[in-house]
N, C-alpha and C. Protein backbone atom coordinates (compact mmCIF):
# COMPACT_ATOMS: atom_id res chain seq x y z
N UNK A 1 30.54 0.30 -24.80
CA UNK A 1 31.90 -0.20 -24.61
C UNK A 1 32.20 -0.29 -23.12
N UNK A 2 32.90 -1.24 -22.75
CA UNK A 2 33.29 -1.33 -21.57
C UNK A 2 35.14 -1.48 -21.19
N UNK A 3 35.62 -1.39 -20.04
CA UNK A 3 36.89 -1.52 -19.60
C UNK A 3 36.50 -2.03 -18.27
N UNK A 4 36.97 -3.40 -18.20
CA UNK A 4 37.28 -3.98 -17.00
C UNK A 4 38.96 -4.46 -16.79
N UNK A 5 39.06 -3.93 -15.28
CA UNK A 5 40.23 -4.76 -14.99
C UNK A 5 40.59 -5.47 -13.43
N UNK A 6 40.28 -6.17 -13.59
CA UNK A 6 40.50 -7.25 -12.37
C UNK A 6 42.11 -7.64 -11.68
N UNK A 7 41.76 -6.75 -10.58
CA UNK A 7 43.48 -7.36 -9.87
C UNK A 7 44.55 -6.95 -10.93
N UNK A 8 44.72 -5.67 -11.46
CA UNK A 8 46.35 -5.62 -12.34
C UNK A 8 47.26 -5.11 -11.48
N UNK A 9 48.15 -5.20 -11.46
CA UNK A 9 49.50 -4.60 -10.67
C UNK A 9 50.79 -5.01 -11.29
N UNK A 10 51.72 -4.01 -11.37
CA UNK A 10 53.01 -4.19 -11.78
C UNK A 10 53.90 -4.13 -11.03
N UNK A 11 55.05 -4.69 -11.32
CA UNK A 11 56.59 -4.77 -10.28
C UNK A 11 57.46 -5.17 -10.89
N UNK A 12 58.50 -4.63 -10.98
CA UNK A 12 59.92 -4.44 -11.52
C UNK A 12 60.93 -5.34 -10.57
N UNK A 13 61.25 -6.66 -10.94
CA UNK A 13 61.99 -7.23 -9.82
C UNK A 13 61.14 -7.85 -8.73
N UNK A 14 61.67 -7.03 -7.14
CA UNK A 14 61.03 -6.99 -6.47
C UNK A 14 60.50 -5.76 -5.71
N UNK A 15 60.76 -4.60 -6.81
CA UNK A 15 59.55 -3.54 -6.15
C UNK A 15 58.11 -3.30 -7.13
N UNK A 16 57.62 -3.14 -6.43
CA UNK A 16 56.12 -3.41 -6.40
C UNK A 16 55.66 -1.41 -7.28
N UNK A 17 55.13 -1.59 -8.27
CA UNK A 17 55.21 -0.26 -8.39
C UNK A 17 53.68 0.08 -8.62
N UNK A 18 52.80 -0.88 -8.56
CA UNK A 18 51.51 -0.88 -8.84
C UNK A 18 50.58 -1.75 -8.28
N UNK A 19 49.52 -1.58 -6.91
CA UNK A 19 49.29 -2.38 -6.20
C UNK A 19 47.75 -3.55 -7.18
N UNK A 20 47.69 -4.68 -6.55
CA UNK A 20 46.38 -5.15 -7.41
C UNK A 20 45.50 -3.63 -7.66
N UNK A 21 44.76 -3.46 -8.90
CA UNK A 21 43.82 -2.67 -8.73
C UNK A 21 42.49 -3.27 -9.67
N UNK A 22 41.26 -2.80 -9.05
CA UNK A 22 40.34 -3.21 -9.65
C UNK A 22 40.08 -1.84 -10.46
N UNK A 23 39.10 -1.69 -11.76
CA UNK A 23 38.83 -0.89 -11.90
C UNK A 23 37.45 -1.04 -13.10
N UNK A 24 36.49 -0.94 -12.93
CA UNK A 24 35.23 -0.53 -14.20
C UNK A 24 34.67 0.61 -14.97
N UNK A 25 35.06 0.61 -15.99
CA UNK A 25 34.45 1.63 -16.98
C UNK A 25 33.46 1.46 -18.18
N UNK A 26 32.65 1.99 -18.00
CA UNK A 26 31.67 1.70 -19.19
C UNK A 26 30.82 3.21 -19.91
N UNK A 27 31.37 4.14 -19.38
CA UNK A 27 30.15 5.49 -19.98
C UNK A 27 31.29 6.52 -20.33
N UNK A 28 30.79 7.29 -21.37
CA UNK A 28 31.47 8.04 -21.69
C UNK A 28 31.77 9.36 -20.48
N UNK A 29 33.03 9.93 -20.31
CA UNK A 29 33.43 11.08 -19.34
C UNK A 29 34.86 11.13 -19.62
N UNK A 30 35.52 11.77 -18.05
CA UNK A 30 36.80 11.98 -17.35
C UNK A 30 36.75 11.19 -16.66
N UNK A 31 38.15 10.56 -16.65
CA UNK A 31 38.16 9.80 -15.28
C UNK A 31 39.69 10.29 -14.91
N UNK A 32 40.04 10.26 -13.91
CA UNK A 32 40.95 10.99 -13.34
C UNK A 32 42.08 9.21 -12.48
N UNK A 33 43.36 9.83 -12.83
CA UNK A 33 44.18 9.00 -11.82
C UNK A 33 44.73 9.96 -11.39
N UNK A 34 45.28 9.96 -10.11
CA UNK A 34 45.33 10.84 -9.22
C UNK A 34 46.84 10.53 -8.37
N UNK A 35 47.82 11.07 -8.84
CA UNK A 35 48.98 10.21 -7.91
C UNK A 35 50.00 11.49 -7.86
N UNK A 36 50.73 11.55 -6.75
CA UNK A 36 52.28 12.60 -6.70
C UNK A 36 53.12 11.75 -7.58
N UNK A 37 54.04 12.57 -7.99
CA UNK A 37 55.27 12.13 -8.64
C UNK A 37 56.11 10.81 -8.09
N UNK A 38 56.34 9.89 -9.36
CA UNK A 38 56.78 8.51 -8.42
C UNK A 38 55.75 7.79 -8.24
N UNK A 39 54.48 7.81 -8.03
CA UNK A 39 53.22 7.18 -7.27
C UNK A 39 52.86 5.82 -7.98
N UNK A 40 53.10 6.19 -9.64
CA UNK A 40 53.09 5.00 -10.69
C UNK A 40 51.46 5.40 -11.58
N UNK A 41 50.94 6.32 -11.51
CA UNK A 41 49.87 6.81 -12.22
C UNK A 41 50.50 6.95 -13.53
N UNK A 42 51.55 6.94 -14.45
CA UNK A 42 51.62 6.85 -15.66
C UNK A 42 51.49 5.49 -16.59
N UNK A 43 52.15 4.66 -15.11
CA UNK A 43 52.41 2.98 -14.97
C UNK A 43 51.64 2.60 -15.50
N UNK A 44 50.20 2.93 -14.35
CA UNK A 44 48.51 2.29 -14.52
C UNK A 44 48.00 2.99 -15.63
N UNK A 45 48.49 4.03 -16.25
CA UNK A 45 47.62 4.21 -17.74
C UNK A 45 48.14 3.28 -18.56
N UNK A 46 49.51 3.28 -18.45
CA UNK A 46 50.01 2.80 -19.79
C UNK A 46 49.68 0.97 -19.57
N UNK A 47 49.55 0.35 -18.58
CA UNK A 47 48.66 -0.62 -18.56
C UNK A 47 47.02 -0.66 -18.84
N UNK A 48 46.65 0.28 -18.52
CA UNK A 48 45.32 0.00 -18.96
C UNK A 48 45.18 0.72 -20.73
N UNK A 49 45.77 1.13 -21.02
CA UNK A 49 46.25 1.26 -22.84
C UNK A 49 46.67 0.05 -23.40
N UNK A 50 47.27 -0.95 -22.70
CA UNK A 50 48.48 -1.84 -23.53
C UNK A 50 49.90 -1.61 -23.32
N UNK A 51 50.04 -0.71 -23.30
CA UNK A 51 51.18 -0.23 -23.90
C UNK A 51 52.20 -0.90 -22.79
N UNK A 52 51.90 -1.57 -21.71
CA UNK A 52 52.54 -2.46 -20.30
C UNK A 52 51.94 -3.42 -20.20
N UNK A 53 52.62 -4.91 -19.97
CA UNK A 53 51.73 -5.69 -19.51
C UNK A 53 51.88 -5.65 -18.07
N UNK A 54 50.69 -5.99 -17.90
CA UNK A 54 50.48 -5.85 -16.26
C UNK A 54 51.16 -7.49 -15.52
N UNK A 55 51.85 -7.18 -14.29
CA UNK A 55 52.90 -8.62 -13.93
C UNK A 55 51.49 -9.56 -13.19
N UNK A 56 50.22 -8.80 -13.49
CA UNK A 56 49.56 -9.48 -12.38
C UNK A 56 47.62 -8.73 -12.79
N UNK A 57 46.75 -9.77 -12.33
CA UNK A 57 45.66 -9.41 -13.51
C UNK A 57 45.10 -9.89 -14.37
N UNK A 58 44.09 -9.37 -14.73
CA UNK A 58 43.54 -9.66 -16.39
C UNK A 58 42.69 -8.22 -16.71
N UNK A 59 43.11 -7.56 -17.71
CA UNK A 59 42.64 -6.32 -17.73
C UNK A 59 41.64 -6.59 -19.47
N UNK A 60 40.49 -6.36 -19.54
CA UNK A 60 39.67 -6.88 -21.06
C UNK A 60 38.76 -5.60 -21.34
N UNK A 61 39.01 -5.36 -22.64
CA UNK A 61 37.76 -4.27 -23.63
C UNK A 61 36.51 -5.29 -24.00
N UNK A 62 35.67 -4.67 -23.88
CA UNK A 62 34.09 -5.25 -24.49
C UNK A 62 33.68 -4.52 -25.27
N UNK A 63 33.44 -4.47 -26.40
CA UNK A 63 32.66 -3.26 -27.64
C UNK A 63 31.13 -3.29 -27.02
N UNK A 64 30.79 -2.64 -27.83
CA UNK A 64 29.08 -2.45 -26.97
C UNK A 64 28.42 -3.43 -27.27
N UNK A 65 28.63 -4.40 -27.88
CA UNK A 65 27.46 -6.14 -27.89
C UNK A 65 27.57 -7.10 -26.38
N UNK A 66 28.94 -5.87 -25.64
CA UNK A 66 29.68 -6.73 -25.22
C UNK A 66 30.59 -7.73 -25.28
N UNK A 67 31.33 -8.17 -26.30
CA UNK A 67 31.54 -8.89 -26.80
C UNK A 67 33.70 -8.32 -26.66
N UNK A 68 34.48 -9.60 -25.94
CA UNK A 68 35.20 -9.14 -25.82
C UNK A 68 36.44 -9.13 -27.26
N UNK A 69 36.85 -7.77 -27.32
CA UNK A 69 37.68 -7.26 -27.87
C UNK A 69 39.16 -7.98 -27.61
N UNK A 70 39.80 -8.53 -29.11
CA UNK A 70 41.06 -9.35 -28.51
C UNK A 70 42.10 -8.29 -28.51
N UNK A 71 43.63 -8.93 -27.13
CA UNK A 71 44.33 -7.94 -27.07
C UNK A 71 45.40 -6.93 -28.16
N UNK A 72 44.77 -7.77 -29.53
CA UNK A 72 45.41 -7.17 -30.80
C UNK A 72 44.82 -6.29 -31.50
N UNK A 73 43.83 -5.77 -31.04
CA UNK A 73 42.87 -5.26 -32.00
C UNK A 73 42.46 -4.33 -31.22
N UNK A 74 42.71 -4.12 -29.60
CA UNK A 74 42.42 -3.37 -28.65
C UNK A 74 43.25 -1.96 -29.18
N UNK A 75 43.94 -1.52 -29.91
CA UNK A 75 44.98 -0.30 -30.77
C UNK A 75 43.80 0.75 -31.54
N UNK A 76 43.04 -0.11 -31.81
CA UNK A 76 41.78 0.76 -32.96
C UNK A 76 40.82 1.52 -32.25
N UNK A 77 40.65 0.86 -30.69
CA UNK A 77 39.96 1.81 -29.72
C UNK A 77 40.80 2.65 -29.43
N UNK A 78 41.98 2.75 -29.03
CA UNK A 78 42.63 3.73 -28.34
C UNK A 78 43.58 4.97 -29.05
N UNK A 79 43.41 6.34 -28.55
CA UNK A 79 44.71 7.07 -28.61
C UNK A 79 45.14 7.84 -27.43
N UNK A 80 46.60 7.74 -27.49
CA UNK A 80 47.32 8.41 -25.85
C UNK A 80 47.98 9.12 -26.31
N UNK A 81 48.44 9.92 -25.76
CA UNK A 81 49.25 11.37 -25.59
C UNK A 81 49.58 11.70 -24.09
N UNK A 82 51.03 11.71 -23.97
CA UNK A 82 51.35 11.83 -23.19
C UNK A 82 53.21 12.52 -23.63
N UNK A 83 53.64 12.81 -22.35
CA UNK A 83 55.42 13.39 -21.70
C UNK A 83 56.29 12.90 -23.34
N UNK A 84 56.27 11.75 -22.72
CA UNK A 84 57.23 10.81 -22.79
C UNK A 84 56.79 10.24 -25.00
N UNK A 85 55.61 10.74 -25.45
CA UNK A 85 55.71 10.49 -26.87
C UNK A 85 55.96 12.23 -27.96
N UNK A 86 56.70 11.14 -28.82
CA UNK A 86 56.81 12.43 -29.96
C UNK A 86 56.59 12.40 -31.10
N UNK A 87 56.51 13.52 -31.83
CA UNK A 87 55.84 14.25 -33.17
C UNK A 87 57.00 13.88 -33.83
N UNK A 88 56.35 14.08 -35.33
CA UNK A 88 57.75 14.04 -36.50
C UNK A 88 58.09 14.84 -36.87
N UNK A 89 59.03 16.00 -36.24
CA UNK A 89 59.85 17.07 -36.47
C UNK A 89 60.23 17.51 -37.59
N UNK A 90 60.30 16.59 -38.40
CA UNK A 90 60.98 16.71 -39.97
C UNK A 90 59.69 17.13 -40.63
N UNK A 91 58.41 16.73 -40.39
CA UNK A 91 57.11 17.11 -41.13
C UNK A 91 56.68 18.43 -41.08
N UNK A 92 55.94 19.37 -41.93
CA UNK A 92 55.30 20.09 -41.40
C UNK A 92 53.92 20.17 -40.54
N UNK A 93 53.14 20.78 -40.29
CA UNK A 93 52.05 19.98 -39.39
C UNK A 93 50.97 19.82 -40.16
N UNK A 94 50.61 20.16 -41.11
CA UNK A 94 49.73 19.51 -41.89
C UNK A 94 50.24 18.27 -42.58
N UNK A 95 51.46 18.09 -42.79
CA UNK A 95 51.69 16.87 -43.53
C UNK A 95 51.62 15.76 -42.50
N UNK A 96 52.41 15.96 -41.33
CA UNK A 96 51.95 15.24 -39.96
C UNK A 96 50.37 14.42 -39.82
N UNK A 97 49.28 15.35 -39.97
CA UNK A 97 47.92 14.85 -39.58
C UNK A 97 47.67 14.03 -40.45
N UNK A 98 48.25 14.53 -41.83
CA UNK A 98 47.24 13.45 -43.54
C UNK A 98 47.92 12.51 -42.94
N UNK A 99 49.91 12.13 -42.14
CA UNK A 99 50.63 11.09 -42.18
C UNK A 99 49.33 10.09 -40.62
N UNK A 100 49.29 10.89 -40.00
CA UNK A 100 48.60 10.04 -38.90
C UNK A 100 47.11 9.92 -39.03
N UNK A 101 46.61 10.27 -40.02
CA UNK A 101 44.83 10.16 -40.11
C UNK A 101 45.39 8.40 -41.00
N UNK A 102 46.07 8.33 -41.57
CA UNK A 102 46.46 7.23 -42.61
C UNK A 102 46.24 5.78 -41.15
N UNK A 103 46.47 6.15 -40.37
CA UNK A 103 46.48 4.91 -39.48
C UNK A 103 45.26 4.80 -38.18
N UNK A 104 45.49 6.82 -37.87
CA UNK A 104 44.04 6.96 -36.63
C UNK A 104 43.10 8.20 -37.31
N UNK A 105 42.51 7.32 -37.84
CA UNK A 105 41.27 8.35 -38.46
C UNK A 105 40.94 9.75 -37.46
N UNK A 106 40.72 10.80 -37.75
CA UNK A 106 39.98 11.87 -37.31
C UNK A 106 38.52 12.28 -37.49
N UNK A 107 38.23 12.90 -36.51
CA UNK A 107 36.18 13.28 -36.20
C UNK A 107 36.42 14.39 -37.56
N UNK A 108 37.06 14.28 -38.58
CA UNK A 108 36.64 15.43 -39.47
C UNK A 108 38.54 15.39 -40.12
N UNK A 109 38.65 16.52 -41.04
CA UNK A 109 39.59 16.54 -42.00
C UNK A 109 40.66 16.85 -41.45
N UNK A 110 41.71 17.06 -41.71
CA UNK A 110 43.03 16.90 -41.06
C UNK A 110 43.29 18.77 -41.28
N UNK A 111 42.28 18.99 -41.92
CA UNK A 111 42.56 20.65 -42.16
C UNK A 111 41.41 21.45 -41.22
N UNK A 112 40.46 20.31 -41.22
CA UNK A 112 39.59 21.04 -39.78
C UNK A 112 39.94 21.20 -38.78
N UNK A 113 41.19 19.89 -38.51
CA UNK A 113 41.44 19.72 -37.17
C UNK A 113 42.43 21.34 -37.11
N UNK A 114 43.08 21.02 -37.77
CA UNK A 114 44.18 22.38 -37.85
C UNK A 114 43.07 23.14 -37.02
N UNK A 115 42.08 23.87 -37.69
CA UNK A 115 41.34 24.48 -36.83
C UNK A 115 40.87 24.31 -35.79
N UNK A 116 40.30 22.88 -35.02
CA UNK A 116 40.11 23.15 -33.97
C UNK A 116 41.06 22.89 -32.77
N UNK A 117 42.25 22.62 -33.12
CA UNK A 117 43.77 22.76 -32.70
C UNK A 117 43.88 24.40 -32.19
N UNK A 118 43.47 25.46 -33.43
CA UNK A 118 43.46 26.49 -33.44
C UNK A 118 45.12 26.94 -33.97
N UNK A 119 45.85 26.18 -35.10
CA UNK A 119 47.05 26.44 -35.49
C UNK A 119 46.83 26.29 -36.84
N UNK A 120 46.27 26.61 -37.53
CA UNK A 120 45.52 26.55 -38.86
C UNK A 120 46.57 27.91 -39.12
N UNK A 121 47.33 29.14 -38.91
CA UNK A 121 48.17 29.49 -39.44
C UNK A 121 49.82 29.01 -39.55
N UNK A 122 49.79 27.84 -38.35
CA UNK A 122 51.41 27.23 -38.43
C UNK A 122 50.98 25.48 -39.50
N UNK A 123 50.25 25.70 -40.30
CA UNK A 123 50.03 24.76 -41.28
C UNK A 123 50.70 24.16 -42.01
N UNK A 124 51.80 24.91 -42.76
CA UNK A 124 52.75 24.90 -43.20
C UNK A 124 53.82 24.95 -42.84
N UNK A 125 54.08 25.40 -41.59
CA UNK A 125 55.50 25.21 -40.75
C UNK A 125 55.75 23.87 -40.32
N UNK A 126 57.25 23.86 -40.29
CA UNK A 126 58.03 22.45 -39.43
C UNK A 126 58.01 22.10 -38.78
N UNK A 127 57.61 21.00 -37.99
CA UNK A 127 57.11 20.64 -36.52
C UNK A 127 58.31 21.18 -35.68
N UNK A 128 59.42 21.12 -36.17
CA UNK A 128 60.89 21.33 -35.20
C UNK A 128 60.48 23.12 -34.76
N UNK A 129 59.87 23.61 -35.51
CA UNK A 129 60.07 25.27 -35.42
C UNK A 129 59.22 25.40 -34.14
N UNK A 130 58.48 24.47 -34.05
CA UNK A 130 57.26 24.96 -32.54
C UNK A 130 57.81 25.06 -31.37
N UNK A 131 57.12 26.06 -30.70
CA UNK A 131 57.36 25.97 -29.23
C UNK A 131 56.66 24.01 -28.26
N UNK A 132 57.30 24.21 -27.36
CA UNK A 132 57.05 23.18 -26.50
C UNK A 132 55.53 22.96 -26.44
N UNK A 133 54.97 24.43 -26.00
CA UNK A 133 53.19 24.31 -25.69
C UNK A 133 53.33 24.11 -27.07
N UNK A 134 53.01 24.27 -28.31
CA UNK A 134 52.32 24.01 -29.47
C UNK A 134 52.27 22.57 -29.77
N UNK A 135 53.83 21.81 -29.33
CA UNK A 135 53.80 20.65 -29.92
C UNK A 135 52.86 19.69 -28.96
N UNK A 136 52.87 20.07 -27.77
CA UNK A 136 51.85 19.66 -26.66
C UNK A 136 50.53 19.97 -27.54
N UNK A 137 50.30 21.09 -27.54
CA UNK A 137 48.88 21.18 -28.34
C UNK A 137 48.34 20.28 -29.40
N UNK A 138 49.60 19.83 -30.18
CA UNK A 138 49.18 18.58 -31.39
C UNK A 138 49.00 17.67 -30.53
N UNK A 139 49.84 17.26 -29.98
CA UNK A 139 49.62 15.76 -29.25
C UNK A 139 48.21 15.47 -28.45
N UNK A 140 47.78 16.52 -28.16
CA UNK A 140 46.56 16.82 -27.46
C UNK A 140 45.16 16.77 -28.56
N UNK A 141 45.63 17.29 -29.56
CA UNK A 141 44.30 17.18 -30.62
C UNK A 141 45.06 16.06 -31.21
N UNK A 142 45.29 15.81 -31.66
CA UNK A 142 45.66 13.98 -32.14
C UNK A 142 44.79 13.07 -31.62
N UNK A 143 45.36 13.20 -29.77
CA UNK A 143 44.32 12.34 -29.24
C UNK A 143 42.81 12.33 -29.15
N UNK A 144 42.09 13.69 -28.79
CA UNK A 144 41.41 14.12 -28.72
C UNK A 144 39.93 14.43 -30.01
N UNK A 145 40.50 14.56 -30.63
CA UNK A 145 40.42 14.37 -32.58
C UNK A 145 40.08 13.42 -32.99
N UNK A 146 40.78 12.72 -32.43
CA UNK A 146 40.69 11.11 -32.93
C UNK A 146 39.21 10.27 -33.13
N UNK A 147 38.73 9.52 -33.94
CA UNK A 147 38.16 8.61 -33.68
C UNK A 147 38.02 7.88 -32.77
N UNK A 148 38.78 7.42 -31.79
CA UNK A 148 39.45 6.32 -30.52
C UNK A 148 38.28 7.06 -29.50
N UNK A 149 37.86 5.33 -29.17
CA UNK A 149 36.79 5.65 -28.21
C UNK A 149 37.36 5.62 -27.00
N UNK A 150 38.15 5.55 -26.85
CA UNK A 150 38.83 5.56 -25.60
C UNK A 150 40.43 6.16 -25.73
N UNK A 151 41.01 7.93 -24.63
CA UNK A 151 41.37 8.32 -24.73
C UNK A 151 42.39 8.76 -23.44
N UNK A 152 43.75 8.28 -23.80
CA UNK A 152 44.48 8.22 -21.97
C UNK A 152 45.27 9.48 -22.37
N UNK A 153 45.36 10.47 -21.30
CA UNK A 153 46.21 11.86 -21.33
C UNK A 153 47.06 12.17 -20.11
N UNK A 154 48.73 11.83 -20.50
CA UNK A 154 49.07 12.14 -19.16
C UNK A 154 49.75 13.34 -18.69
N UNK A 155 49.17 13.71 -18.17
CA UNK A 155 49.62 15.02 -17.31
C UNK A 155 49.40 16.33 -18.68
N UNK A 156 48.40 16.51 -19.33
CA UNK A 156 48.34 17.27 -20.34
C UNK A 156 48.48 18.37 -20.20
N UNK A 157 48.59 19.35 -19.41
CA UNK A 157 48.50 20.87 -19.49
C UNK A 157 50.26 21.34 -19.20
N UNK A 158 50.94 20.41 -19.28
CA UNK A 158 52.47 20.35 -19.18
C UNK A 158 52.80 21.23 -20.76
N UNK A 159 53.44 22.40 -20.02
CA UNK A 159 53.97 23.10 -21.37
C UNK A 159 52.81 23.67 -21.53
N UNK A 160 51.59 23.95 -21.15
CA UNK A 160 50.64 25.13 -21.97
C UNK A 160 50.46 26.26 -21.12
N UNK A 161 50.04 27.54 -21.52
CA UNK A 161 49.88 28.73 -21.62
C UNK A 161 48.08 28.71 -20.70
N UNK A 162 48.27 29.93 -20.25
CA UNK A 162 46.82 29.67 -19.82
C UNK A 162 45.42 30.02 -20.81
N UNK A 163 45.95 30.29 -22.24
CA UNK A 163 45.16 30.22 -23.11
C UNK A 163 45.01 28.87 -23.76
N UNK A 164 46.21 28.23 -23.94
CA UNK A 164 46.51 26.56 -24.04
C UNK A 164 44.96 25.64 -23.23
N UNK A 165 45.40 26.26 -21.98
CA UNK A 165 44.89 25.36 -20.95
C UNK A 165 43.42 25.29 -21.30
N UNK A 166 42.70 27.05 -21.63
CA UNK A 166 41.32 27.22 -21.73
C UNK A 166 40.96 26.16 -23.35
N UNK A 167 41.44 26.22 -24.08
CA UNK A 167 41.21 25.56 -25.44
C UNK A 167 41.42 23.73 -24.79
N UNK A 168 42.11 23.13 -24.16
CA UNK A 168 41.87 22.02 -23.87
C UNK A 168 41.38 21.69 -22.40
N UNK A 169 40.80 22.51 -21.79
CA UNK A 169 39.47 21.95 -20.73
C UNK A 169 37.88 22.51 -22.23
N UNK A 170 38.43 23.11 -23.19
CA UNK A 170 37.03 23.22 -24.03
C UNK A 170 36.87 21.73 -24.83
N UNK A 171 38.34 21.61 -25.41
CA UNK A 171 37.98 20.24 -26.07
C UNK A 171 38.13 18.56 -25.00
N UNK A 172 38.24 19.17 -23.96
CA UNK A 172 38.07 18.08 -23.08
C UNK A 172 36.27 17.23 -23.08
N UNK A 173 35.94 18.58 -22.69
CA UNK A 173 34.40 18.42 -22.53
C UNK A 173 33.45 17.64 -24.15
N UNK A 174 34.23 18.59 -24.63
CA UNK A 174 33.73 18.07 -25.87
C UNK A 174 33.86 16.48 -26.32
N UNK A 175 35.04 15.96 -26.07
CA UNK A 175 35.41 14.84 -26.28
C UNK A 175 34.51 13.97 -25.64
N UNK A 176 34.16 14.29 -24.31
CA UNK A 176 34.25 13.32 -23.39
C UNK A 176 32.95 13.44 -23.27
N UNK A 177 32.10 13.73 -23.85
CA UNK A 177 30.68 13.54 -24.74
C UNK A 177 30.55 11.86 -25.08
N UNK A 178 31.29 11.78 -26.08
CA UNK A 178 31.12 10.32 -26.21
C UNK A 178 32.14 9.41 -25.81
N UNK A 179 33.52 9.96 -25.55
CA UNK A 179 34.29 9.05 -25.10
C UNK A 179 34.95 8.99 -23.88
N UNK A 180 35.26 7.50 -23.49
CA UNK A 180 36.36 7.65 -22.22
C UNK A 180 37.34 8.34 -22.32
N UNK A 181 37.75 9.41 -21.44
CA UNK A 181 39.08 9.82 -21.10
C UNK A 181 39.68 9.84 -20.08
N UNK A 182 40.68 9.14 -20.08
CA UNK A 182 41.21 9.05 -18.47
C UNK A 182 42.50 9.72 -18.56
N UNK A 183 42.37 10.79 -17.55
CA UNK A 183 43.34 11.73 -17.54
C UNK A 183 44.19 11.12 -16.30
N UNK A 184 45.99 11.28 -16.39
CA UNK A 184 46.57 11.43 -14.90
C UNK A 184 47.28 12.47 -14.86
N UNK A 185 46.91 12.80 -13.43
CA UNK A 185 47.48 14.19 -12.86
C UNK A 185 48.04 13.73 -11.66
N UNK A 186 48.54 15.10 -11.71
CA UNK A 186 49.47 15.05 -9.94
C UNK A 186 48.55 16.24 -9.19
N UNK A 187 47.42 15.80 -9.28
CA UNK A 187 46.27 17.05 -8.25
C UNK A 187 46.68 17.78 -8.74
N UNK A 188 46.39 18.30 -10.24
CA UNK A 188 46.38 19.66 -10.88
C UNK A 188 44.59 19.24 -11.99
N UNK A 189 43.66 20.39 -10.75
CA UNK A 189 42.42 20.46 -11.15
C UNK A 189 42.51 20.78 -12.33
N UNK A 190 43.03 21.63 -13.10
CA UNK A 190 43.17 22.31 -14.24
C UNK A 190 43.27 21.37 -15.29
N UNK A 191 43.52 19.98 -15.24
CA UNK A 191 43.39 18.93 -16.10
C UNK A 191 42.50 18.06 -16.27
N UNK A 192 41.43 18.43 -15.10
CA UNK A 192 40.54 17.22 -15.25
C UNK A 192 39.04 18.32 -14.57
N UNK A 193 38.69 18.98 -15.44
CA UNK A 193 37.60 19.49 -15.06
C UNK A 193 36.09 18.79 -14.77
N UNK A 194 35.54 18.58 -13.75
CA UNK A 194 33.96 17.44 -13.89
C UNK A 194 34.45 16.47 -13.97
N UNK A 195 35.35 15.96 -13.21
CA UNK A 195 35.25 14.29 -13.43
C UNK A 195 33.77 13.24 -13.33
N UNK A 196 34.24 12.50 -13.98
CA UNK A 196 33.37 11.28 -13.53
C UNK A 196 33.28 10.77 -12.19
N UNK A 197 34.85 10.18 -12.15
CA UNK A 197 35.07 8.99 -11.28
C UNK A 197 36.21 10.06 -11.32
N UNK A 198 37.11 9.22 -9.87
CA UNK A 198 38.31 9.53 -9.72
C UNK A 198 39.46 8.26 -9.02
N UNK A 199 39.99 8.02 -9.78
CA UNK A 199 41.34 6.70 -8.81
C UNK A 199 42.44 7.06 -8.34
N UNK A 200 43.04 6.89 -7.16
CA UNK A 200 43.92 7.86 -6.34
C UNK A 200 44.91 6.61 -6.17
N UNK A 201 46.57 6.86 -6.84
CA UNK A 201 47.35 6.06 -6.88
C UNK A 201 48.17 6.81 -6.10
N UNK A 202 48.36 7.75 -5.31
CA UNK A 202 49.00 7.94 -4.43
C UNK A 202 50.01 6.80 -3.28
C-alpha cells in the first residue's frame, strides 16, 4: 500500500494554515507529525485521512497492485482517533464494539478486544460511567484493533495514566507491524516511540 501526496496545503480565507507539503508512505511503522499547538498538525492528518479537503494538491492511496484507490472507498483503509471524536455514551462497551465491528471490522472478537483494551471487567458498564483516560483507551483500541491499514492518532496519550501510556506504546508497536500509523504530537516522545519517519509542521 502506498500514500502519496503531492503539494497539499490548506487555508481558510486568506490564512494559510497548511503550507504545500509533499509527503510518501509506503511501509508499515510510526510516522510522526510534529507541530506546537496552533501549528496545523491536526489539519494535515485530517487531510491526509479525508476527513479535509485539501485547498491545494492531490493527495492518492494505492493498494499494493498499486493500483489507485478511489476517493470513496479510501474509508475501508482507514481508522482515526483522535480529541475532537466521540463514543456512544448511551451504550455499554461491549455493545459499543459488536455496534462498530458492524462497519470497521476488528483483528479478532469484540470480546478479545475487551481484553486487549485490558477493560474486559467494565464490559458491561455505560460508556457515560468512564473516566476520561478509559474512554481515550477505547478510542485508542478501536483504532488500533482495527482492520484499517492505515491508522491516524492525534495526540493520543491525552487523558492517560502512566499505566495507560505503557499499554499503548505496547499496542503501538504491535500495530505498526503491519500498519501505517501516523501519530501527531506536540514533541511528546511518549507518543511516538521508534519512529519511522518524522514531519515537523511547526
Amino acid at each position: 500500500m502506498r500514500i502519496e501526496a503531492k503539494g497539499i496545503g490548506k487555508r481558510y480565507q486568506r490564512q494559510v494554515v497548511i503550507q504545500p507539503t509533499d509527503l510518501t508512505v509506503e511501509e508499515p511503522g510510526v510516522y510522526v507529525v510534529l507541530g506546537g499547538n496552533g501549528s496545523g498538525k491536526s489539519t494535515l492528518m485530517k487531510m491526509l485521512s479525508g476527513m479535509l479537503t485539501p485547498s491545494r494538491g492531490i493527495l492518492s492511496y494505492f493498494d499494493d497492485q498499486l493500483k489507485i484507490i478511489p476517493a470513496d472507498k479510501r474509508y475501508e483503509y482507514i481508522a482515526f482517533a483522535g480529541p475532537y471524536h466521540e463514543v456512544i455514551e448511551e451504550m455499554t462497551l461491549l455493545e459499543f464494539l459488536k455496534f462498530t465491528a458492524i462497519f470497521r471490522p476488528f483483528i479478532d472478537t469484540p470480546e478479545a478486544c475487551l481484553e486487549m483494551m485490558n477493560l474486559s471487567p467494565h464490559a458491561h458498564k455505560q460508556i457515560s460511567a468512564f473516566s476520561s483516560g478509559m474512554k481515550q483507551r477505547v478510542k485508542l483500541g478501536l483504532a488500533l484493533f482495527s482492520t484499517a491499514r492505515v491508522v491516524f492518532l492525534d495526540e493520543p496519550v491525552s487523558h492517560l495514566d502512566a499505566k495507560a501510556i505503557a499499554w499503548y506504546q505496547s499496542a503501538l508497536v504491535e500495530a505498526a507491524k503491519e500498519k501505517m500509523v501516523f501519530v501527531a504530537s506536540n514533541h511528546n516522545a511518549a507518543e511516538y516511540p521508534n519512529p519511522r519517519q518524522e514531519f515537523v509542521v511547526d
